[in-house]
Protein backbone atom coordinates (compact mmCIF):
# COMPACT_ATOMS: atom_id res chain seq x y z
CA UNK A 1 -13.69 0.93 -80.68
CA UNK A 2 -12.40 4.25 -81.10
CA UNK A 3 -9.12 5.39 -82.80
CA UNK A 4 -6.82 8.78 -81.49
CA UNK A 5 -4.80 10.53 -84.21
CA UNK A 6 -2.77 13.67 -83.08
CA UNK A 7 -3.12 16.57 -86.26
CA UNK A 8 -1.51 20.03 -85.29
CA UNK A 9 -3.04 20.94 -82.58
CA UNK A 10 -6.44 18.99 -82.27
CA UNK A 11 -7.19 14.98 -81.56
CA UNK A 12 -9.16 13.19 -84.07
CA UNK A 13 -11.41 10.57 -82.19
CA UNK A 14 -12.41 8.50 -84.78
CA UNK A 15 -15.13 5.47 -83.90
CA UNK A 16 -14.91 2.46 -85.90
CA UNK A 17 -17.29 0.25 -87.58
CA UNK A 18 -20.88 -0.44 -86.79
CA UNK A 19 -20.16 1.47 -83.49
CA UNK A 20 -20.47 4.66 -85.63
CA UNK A 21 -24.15 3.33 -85.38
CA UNK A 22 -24.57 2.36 -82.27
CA UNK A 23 -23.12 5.51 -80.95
CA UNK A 24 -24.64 7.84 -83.88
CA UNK A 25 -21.29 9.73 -84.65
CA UNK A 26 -18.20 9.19 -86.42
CA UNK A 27 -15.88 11.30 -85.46
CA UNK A 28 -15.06 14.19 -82.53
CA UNK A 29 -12.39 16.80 -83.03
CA UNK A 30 -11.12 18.13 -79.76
CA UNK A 31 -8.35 20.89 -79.50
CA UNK A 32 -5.32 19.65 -77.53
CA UNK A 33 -5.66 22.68 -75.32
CA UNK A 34 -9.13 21.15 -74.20
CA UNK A 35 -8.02 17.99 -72.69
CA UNK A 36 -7.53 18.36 -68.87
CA UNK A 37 -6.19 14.78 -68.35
CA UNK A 38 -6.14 11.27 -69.84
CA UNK A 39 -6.70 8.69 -67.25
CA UNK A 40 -7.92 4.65 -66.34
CA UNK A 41 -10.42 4.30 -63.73
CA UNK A 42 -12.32 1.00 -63.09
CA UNK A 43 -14.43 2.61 -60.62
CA UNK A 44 -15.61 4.89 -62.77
CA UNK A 45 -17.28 2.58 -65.36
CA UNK A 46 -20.90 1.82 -63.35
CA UNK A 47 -23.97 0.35 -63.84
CA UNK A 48 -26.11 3.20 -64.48
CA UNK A 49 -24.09 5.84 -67.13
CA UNK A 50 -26.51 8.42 -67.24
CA UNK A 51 -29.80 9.67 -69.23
CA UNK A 52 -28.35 7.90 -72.88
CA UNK A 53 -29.69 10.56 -75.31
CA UNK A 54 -28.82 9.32 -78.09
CA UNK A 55 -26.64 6.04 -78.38
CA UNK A 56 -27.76 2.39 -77.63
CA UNK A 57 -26.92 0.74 -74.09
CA UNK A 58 -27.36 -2.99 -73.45
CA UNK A 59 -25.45 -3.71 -69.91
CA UNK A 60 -22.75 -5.77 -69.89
CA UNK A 61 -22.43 -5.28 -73.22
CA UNK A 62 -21.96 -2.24 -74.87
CA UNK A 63 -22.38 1.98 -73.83
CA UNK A 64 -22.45 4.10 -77.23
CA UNK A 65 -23.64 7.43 -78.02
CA UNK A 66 -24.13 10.50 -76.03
CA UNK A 67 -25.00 9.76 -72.18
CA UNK A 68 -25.73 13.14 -69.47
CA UNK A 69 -24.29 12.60 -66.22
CA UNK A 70 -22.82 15.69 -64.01
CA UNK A 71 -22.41 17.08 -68.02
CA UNK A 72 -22.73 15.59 -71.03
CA UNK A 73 -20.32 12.98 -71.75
CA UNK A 74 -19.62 10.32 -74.83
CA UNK A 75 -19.60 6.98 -74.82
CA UNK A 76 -17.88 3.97 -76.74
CA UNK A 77 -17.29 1.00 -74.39
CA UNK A 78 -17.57 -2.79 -74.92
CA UNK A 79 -14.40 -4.48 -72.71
CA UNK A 80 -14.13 -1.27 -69.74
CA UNK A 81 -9.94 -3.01 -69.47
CA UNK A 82 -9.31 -1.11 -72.81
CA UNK A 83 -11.16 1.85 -71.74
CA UNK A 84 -9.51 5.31 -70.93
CA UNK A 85 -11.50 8.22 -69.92
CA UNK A 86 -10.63 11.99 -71.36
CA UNK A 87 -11.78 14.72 -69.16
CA UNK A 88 -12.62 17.99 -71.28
CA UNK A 89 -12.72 21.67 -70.48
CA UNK A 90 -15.26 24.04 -73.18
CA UNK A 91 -16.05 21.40 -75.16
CA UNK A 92 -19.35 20.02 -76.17
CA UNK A 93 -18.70 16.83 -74.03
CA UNK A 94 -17.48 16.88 -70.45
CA UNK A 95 -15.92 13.50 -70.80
CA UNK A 96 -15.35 10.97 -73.73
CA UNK A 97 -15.00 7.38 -72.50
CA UNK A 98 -13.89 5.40 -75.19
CA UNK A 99 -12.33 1.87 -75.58
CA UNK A 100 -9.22 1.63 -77.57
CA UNK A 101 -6.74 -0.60 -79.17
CA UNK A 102 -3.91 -0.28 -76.87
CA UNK A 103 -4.81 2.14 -73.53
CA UNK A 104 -1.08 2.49 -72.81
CA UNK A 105 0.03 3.69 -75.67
CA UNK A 106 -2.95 6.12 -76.20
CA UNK A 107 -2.60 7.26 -73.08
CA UNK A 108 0.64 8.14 -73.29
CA UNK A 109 0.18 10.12 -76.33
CA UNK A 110 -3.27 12.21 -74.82
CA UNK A 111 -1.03 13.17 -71.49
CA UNK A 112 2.42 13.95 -73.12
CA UNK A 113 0.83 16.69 -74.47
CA UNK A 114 -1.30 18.23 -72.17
CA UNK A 115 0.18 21.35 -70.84
């Protein structure tokens, strides 16, 4: 589970408990100007989520760490219904795919400010 905090002009993605060890980070700081869009997407949550280097995978159960596919892109999924996906631009990861508390809510803050 992952937590979004708005600070000036960056988004602090803070991951919570022992998925801070299962994905190997703690935190990712990424500028507001970065984020391209902040969307759902069932479809987008498959099977197979890339070359997981590092991070743990067990499917159907959990996706954490740092997974390359088309770029390299975060992970922090248990239940994919409270997952959003955050497409980045210059930024170490391409895309951080994250599960959070309430989607709506964090989606709506992520895309109100996008310019």
């Amino acid at each position: 589970m992952v937590s979004v905090a708005s600070k000036d002009d960056t988004y602090i993605f803070e991951i919570k408990g022992l998925h801070k060890i299962w994905a190997l980070e703690s935190e990712i700081v990424v500028s507001k100007a970065k984020i391209i869009r902040a969307y759902q997407n069932q479809e987008e949550f498959t099977f197979w989520k890339g070359f997981r280097m590092p991070g743990t995978e067990i499917p159907g159960l959990i996706a954490a760490g740092t997974f390359y596919k088309k770029g390299r892109n975060f992970w922090d999924v248990m239940n994919k219904n409270r997952a959003i996906i955050i497409e980045l631009e210059n930024h170490y990861y391409k895309k951080l795919i994250i599960e959070v508390e309430n989607p709506e809510a964090t989606l709506q803050l992520l895309n109100t400010q996008i310019k």
